[in-house]
Protein backbone atom coordinates (compact mmCIF):
# COMPACT_ATOMS: atom_id res chain seq x y z
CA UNK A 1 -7.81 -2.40 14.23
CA UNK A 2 -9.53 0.93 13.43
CA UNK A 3 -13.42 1.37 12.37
CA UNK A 4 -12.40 2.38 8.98
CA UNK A 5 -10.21 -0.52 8.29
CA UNK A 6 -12.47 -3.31 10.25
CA UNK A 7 -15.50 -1.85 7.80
CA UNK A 8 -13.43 -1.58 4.99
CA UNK A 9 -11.97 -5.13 4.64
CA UNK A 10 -14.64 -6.80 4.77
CA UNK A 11 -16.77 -4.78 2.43
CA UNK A 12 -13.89 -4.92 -0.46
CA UNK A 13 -13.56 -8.38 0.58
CA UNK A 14 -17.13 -9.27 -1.01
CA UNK A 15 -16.46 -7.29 -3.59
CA UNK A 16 -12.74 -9.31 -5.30
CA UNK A 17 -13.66 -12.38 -3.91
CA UNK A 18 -15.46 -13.53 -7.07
CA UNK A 19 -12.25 -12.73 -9.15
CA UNK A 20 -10.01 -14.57 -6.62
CA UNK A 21 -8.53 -18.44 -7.52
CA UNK A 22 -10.40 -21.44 -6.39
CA UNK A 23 -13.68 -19.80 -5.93
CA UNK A 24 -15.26 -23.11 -7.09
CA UNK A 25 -13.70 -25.15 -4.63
CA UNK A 26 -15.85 -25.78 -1.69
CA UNK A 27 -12.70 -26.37 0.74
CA UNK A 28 -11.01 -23.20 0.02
CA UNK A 29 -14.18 -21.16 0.05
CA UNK A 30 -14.55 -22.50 3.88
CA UNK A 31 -11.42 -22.18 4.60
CA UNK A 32 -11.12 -17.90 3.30
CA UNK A 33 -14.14 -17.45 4.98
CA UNK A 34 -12.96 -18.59 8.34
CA UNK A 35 -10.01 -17.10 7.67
CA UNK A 36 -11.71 -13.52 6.96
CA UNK A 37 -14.00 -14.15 10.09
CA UNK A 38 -10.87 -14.28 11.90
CA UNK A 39 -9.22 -11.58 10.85
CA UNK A 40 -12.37 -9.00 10.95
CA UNK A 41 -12.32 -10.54 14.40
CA UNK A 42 -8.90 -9.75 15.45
CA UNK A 43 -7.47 -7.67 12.91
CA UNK A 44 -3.35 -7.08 12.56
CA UNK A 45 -1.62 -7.88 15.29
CA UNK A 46 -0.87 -5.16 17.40
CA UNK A 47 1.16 -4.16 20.64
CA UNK A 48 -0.26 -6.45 23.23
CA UNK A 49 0.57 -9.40 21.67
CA UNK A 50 3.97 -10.74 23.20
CA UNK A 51 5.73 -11.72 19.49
CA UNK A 52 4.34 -8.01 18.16
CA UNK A 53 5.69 -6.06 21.05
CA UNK A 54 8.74 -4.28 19.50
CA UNK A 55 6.30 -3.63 16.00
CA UNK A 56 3.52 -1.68 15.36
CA UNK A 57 2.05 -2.44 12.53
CA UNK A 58 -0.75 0.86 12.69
CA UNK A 59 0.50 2.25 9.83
CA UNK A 60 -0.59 -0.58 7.30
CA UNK A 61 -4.12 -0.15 8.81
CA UNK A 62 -4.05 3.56 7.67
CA UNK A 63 -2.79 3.28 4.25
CA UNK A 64 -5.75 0.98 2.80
CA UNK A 65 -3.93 -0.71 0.24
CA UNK A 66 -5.85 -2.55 -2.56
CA UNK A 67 -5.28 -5.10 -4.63
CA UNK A 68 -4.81 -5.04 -8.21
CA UNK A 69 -7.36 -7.05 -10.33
CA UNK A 70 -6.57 -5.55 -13.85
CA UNK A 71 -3.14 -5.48 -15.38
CA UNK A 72 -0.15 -2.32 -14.08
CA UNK A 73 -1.11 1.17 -15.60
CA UNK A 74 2.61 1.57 -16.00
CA UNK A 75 4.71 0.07 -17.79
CA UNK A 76 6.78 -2.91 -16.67
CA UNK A 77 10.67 -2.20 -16.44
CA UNK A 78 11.91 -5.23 -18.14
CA UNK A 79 15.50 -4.27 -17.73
CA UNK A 80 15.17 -3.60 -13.67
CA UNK A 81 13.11 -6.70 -13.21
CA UNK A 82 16.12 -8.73 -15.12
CA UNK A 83 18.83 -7.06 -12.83
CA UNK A 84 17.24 -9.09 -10.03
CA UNK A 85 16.67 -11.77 -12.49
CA UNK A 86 19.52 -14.70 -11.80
CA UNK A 87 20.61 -16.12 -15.77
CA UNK A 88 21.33 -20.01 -14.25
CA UNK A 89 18.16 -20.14 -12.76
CA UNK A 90 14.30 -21.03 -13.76
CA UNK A 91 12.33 -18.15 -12.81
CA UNK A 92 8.85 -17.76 -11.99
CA UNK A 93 7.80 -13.58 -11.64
CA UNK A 94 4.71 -12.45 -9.77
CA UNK A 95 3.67 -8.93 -10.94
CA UNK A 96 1.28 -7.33 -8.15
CA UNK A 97 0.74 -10.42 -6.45
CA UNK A 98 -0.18 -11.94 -10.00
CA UNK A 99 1.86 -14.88 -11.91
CA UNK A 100 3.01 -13.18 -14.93
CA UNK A 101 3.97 -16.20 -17.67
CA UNK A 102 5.26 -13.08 -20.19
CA UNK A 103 8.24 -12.90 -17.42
CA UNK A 104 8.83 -16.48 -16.27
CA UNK A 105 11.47 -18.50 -17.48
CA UNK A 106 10.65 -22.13 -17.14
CA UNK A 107 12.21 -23.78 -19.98
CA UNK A 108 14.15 -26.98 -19.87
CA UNK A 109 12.01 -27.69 -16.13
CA UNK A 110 11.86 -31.39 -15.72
CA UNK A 111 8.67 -33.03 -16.62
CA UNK A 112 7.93 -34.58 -13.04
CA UNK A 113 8.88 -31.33 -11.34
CA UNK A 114 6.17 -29.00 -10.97
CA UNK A 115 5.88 -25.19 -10.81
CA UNK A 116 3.01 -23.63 -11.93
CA UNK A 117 1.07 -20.76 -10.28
CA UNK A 118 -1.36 -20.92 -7.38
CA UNK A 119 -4.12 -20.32 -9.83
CA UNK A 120 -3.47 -22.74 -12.06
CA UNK A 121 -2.98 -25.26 -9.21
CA UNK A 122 -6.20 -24.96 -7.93
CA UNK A 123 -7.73 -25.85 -11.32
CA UNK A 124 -5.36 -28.82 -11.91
CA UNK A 125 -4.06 -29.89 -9.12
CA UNK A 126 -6.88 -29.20 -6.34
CA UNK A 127 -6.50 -32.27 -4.27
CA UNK A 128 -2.41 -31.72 -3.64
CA UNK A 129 -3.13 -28.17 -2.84
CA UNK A 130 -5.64 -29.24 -0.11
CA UNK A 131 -3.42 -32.23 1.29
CA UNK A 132 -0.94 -29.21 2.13
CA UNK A 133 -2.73 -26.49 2.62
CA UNK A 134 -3.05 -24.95 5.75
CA UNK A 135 -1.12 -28.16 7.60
CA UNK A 136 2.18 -26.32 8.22
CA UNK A 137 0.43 -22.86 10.04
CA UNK A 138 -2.63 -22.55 11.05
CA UNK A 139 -4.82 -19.07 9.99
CA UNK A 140 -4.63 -18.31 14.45
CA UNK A 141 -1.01 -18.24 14.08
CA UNK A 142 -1.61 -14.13 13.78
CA UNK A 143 -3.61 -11.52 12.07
CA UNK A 144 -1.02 -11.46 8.76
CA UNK A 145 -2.08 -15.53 8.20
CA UNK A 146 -5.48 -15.09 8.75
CA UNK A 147 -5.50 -11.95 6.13
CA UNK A 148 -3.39 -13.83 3.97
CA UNK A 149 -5.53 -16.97 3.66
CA UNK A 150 -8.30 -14.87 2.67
CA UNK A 151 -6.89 -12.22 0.39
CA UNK A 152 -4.48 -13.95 -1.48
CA UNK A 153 -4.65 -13.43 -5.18
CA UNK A 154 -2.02 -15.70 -6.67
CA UNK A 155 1.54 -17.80 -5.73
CA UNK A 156 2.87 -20.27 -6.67
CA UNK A 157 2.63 -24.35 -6.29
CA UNK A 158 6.02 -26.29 -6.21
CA UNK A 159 6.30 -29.99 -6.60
CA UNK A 160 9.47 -31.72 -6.96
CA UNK A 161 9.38 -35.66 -6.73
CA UNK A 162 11.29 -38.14 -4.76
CA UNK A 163 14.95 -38.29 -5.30
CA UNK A 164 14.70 -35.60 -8.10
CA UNK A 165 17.64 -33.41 -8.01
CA UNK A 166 17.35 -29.82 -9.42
CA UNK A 167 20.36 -29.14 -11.58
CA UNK A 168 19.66 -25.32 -10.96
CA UNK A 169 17.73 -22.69 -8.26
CA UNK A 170 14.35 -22.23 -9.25
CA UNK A 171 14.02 -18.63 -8.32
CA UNK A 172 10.43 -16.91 -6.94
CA UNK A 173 10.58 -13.17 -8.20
CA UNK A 174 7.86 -10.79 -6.25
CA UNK A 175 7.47 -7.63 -8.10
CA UNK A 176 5.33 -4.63 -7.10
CA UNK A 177 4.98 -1.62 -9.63
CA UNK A 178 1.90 0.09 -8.07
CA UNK A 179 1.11 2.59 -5.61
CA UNK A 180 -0.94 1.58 -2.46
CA UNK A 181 -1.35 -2.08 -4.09
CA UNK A 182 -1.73 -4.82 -2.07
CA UNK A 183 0.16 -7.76 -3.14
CA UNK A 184 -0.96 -10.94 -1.34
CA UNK A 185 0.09 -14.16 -2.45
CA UNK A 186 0.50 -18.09 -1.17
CA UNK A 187 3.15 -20.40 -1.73
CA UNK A 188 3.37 -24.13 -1.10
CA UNK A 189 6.47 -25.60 -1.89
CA UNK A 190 6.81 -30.06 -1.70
CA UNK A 191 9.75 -31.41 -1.73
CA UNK A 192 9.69 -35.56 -1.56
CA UNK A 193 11.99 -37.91 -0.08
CA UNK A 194 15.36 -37.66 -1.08
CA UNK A 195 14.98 -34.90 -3.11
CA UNK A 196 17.30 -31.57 -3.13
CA UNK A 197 16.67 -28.30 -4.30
CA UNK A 198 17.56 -24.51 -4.16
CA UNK A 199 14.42 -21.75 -3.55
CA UNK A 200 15.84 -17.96 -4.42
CA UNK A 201 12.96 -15.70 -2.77
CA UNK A 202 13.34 -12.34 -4.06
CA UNK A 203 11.00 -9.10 -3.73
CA UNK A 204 11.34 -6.00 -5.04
CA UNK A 205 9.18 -2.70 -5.72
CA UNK A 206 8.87 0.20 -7.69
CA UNK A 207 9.60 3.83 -5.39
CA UNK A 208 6.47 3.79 -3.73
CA UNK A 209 4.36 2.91 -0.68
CA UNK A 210 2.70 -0.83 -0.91
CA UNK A 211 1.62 -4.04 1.05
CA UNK A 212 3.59 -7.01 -0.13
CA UNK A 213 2.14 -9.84 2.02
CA UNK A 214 3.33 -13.40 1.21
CA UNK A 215 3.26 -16.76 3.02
CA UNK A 216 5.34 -19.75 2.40
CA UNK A 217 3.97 -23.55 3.91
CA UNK A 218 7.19 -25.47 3.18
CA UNK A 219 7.08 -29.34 3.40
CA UNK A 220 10.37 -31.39 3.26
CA UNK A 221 10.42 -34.89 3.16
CA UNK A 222 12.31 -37.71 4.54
CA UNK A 223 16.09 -37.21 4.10
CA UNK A 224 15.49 -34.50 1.48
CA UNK A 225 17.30 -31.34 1.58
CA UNK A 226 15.59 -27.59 0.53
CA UNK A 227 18.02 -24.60 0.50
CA UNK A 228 15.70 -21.66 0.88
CA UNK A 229 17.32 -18.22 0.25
CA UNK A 230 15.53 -14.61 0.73
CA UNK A 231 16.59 -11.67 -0.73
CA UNK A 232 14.16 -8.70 0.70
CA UNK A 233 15.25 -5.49 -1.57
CA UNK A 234 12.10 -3.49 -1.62
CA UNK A 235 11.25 0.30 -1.55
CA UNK A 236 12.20 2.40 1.43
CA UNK A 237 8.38 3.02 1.48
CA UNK A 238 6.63 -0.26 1.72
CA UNK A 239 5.39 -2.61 3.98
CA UNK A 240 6.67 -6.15 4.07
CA UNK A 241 5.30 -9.18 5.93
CA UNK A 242 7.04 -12.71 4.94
CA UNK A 243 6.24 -15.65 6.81
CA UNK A 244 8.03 -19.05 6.07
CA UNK A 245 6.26 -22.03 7.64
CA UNK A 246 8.51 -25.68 7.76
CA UNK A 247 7.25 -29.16 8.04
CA UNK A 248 10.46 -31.58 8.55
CA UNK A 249 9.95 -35.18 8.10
CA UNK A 250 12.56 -37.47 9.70
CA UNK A 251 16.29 -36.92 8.32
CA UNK A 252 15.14 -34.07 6.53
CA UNK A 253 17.83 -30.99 6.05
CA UNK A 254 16.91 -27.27 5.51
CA UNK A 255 18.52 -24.19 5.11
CA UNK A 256 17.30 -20.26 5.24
CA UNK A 257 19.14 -17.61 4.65
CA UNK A 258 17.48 -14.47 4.51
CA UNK A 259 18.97 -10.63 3.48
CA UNK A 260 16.68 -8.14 4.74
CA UNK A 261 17.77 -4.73 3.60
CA UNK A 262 14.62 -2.81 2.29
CA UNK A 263 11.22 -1.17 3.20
CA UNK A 264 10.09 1.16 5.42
CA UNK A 265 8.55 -1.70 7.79
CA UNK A 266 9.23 -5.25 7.61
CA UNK A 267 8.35 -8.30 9.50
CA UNK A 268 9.35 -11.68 8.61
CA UNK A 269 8.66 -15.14 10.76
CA UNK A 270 10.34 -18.11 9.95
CA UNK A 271 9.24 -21.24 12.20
CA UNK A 272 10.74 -24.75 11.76
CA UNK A 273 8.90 -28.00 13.39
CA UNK A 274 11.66 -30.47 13.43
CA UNK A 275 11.18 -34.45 13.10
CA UNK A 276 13.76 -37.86 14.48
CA UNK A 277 17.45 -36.25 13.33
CA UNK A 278 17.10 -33.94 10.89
CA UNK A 279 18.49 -30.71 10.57
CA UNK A 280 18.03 -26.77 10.67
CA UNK A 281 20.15 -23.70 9.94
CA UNK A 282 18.50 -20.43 10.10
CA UNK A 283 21.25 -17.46 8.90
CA UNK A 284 19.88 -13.77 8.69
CA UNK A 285 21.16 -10.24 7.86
CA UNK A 286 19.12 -7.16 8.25
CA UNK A 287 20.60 -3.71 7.50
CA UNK A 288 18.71 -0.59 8.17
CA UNK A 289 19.31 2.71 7.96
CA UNK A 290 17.38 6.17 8.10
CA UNK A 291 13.99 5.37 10.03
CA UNK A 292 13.70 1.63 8.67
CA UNK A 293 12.26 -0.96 10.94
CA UNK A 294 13.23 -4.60 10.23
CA UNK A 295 11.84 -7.20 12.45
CA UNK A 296 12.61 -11.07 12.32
CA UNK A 297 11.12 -13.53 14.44
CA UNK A 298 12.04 -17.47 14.62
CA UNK A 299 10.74 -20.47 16.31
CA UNK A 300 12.35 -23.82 15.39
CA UNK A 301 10.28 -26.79 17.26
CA UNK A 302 12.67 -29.51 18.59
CA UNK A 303 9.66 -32.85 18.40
CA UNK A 304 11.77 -35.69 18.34
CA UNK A 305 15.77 -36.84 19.17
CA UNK A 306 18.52 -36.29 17.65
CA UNK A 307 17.65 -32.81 16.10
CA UNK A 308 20.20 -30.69 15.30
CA UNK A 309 19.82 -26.46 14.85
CA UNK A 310 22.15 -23.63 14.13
CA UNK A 311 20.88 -20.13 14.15
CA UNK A 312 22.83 -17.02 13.22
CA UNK A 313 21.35 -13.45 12.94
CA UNK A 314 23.68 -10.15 12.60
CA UNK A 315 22.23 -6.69 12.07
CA UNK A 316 23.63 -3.70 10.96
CA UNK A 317 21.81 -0.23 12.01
CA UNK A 318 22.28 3.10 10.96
CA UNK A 319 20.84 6.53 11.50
CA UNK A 320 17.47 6.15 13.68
CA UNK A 321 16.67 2.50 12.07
CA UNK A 322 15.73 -0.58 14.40
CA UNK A 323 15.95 -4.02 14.40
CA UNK A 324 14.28 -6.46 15.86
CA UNK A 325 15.55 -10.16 16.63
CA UNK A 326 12.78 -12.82 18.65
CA UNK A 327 14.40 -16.23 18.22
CA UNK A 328 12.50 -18.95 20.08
CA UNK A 329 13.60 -22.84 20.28
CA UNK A 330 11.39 -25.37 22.25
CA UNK A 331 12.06 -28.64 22.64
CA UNK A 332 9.49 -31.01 23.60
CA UNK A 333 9.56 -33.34 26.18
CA UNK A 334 10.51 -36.46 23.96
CA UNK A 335 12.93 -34.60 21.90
CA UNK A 336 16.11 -36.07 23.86
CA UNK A 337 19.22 -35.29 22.47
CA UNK A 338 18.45 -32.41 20.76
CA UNK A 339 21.59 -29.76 19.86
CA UNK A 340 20.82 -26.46 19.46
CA UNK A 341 22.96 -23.32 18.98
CA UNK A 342 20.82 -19.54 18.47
CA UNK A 343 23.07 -16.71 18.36
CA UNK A 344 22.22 -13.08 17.53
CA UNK A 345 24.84 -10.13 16.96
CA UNK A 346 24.05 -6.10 16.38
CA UNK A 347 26.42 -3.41 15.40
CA UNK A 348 24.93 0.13 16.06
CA UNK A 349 26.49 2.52 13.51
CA UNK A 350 24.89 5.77 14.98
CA UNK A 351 23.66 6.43 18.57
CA UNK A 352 19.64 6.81 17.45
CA UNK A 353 20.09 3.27 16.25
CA UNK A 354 18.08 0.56 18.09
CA UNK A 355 18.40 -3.52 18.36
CA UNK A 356 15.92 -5.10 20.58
CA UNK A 357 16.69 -9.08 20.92
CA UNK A 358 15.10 -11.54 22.70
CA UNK A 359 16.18 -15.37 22.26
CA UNK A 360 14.03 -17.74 24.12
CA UNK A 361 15.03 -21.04 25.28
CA UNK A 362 11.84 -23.86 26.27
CA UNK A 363 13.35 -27.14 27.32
CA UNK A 364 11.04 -30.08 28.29
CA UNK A 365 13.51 -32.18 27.79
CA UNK A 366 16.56 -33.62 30.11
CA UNK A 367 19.07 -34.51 27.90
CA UNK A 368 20.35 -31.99 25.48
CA UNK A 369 22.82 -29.70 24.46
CA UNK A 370 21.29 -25.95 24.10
CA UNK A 371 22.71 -22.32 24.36
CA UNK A 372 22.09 -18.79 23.18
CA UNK A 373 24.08 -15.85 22.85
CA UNK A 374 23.17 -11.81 22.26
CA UNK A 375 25.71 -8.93 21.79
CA UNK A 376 24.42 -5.34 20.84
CA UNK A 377 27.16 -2.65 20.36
CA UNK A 378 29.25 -0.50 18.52
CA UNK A 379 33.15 -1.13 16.21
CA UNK A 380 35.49 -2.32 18.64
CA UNK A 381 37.99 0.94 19.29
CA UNK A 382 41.01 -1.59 19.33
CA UNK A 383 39.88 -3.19 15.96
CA UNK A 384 39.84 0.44 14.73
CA UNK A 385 42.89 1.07 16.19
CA UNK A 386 44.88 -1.70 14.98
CA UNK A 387 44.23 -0.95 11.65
CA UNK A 388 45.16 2.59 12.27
CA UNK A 389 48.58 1.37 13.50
CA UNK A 390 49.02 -0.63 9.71
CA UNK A 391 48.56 2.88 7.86
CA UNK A 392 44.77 2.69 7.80
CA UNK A 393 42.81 5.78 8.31
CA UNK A 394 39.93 6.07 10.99
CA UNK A 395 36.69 6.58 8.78
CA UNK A 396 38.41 3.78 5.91
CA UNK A 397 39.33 1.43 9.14
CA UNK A 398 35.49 1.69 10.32
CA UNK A 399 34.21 0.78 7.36
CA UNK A 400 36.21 -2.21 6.73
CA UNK A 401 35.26 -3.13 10.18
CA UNK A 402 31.40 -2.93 9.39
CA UNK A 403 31.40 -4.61 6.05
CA UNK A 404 34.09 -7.18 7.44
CA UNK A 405 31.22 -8.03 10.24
CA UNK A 406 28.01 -8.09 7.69
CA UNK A 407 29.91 -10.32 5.38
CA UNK A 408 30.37 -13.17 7.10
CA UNK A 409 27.02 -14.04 6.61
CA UNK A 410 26.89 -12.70 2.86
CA UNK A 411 29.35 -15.67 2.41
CA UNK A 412 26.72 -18.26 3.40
CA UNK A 413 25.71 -17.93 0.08
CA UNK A 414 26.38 -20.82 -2.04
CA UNK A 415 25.16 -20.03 -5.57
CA UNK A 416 27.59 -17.56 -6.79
CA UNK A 417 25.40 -15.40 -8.91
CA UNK A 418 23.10 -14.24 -5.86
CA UNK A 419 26.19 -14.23 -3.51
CA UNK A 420 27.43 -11.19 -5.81
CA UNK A 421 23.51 -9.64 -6.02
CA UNK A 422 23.14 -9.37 -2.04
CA UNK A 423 26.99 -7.82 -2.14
CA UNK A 424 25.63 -5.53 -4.73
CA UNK A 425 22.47 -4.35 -2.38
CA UNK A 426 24.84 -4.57 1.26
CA UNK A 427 26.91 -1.97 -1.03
CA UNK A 428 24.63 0.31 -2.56
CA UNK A 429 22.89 0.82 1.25
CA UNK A 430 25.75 1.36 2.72
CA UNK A 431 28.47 3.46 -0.05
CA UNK A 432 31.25 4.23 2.46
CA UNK A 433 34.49 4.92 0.71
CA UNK A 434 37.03 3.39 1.22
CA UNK A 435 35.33 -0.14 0.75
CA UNK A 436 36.12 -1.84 -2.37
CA UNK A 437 33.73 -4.78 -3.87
CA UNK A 438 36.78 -6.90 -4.52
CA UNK A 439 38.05 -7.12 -0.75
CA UNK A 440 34.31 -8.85 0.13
């Protein structure tokens, strides 16, 4: 980290941290202080760090973004906010890393279920907060927790109760209208035993350079089941770190699917720590064009038998963007019986395009079924080819090809209304004639 920025941090640190939730709460203040010890410490994480090797992260240092304590000097576009907006969903907005109740839709929530903002959680609801707080990643996990912990200004605090079954998604809308704003925020989402429910993640940005850096602590209980979609749409000049942390109990089921198709750099970690049986499917698509770089990392933690995991990543890369895939499974040594499946495939649209992948297998264990697979490449000539012979021309054929490949996992999508919103974005990043909405 650079003199200016290890100076500055700290110094506008003391300077929010009055205005910052939970200042009256003796655990928390520990805990952010630690956390900005660590990070003044350490700083972002940069090259030399094995998991940060393919991302440098410099830039964010330079830029000295700020967060916003007073409401947007611009006005709020209530019509582009709603366009992300899903209509058969509860939704919950956070303007500048700030809940914003004016733009939340919560009405008809069940009484038991609970989804209020971080703030207000640490007023009402202090003790839950701390029983989860911090127990699914720890602040040395990297330089982006440790930050977070400290800075974060707002997020949200979801509770849904045993066997409670949401009749709709509850969707978690981050919204950044400022320039050089830092939007930090912390989310804890609970779901009981036997409970099921569908999380929409989506962030967007006005058409300038900011910080949006969020962190998820996910807990899932005991045969309960969380769908957890992301839909990453944000400027082509801001910085994005995401980081989704998983707790499975035993029997528990969960689901990610993530769409990463905006800013200028973006890193997003999604780690799973898997119980007796339960189950895992990571899906991601990252599509990047001009000089974007789009970096994913995974870790799913096999701890006990009869854990199951499917893992699916495709990129798409255009111009002189680059992707970045690190998927990582370890199974530990009582984990017996574990399946796992981690698979990873890049299509290179251009030849300054760049995928760097590296899945990891650990095994401690001797009795399991494991495997990875990696292909980085360009269309297929006899795909191209073939469709040629049917009457198809060449630059039409290629770009049936590309949107035939990214779709696959656009199809993953279960709730209809954000299946046709990520279509929408895959389309608008990549307007190719030839492709029409209604073949996808």
């Amino acid at each position: 980290m650079s003199a200016v920025t290890a100076s500055r941090y700290p110094v506008e640190y003391e300077r929010i941290a009055p205005q910052l939730p939970g200042g009256n709460l003796p655990w928390l203040k520990q805990r952010r202080h630690d956390a900005l010890a660590l990070f003044a410490a350490g700083g972002f994480p940069s090259l030399r760090e094995e998991e940060w090797r393919y991302t440098n992260v410099s830039a964010i240092e330079k830029k000295l973004f700020s967060p916003l304590l007073s409401a947007p000097a611009s006005a709020v576009d209530q019509a582009w906010i709603d366009s992300y907006r899903l209509q058969d969903a509860w939704s919950i907005v956070l303007l500048n890393g700030r809940f914003s109740a004016e733009l939340s839709s919560l009405a008809s929530l069940p009484n038991d279920v609970l989804v209020l903002s971080m703030a207000d959680a640490l007023r009402q609801y202090s003790e839950r907060v701390e029983e989860h707080f911090g127990k699914a990643v720890a602040d040395s996990e990297h330089g982006f927790v440790a930050f977070n912990t400290a800075w974060f200004s707002d997020g949200l605090f979801v509770h849904i109760p045993a066997k409670q079954v949401l009749a709709k998604p509850l969707q978690l809308l981050h919204v950044v209208t400022e320039s050089d704003a830092l939007a930090t925020t912390r989310n804890l989402i609970v779901v009981d035993p036997m409970a099921q429910a569908e999380v929409v993640e989506t962030y967007i940005g006005a058409d300038c350079a900011y910080l949006a850096a969020s962190v998820n602590e996910v807990f899932v209980g005991a045969n309960a089941e969380l769908a957890l979609y992301k839909l990453q749409a944000e400027s082509a000049k801001a910085y994005h770190f995401g980081g989704t942390y998983v707790a499975q109990a035993r029997d528990a089921r969960f689901a990610h699917h993530h769409y990463a198709f905006g800013g200028l750099l973006a890193r997003s970690d999604i780690h799973a720590d898997l119980d007796l049986a339960s189950e895992c499917i990571l899906n991601g698509l990252y599509v990047g064009d001009k000089r974007q770089h789009i970096d994913n990392h995974t870790r799913i933690n096999h701890l006990k038998p009869h854990a199951t995991s499917r893992e699916l990543y495709k990129g798409v890369l255009d111009d002189r963007a680059r992707g970045v895939f690190q998927g990582r499974v370890i199974v530990a040594e009582d984990a017996q019986k574990t399946d796992s499946e981690m698979n990873n495939r890049n299509l290179l649209l251009s030849n300054d395009a760049e995928a760097d992948t590296k899945p990891q297998l650990e095994i401690y264990a001797d009795d399991v079924k494991c495997g990875h697979g990696v292909t980085v490449g360009q269309l297929d000539e006899k795909s191209v080819f073939y469709l040629q012979s049917r009457g198809v021309d060449e630059e039409t054929a290629r770009n049936m090809l590309t949107f035939a490949f990214a779709n696959e996992m656009v199809d993953k999508i279960k709730i209809r209304e954000l299946h046709d919103l990520v279509l929408g974005e895959l389309l608008r990043r990549f307007p190719q004639q030839g492709v029409e909405k209604a073949w996808l």
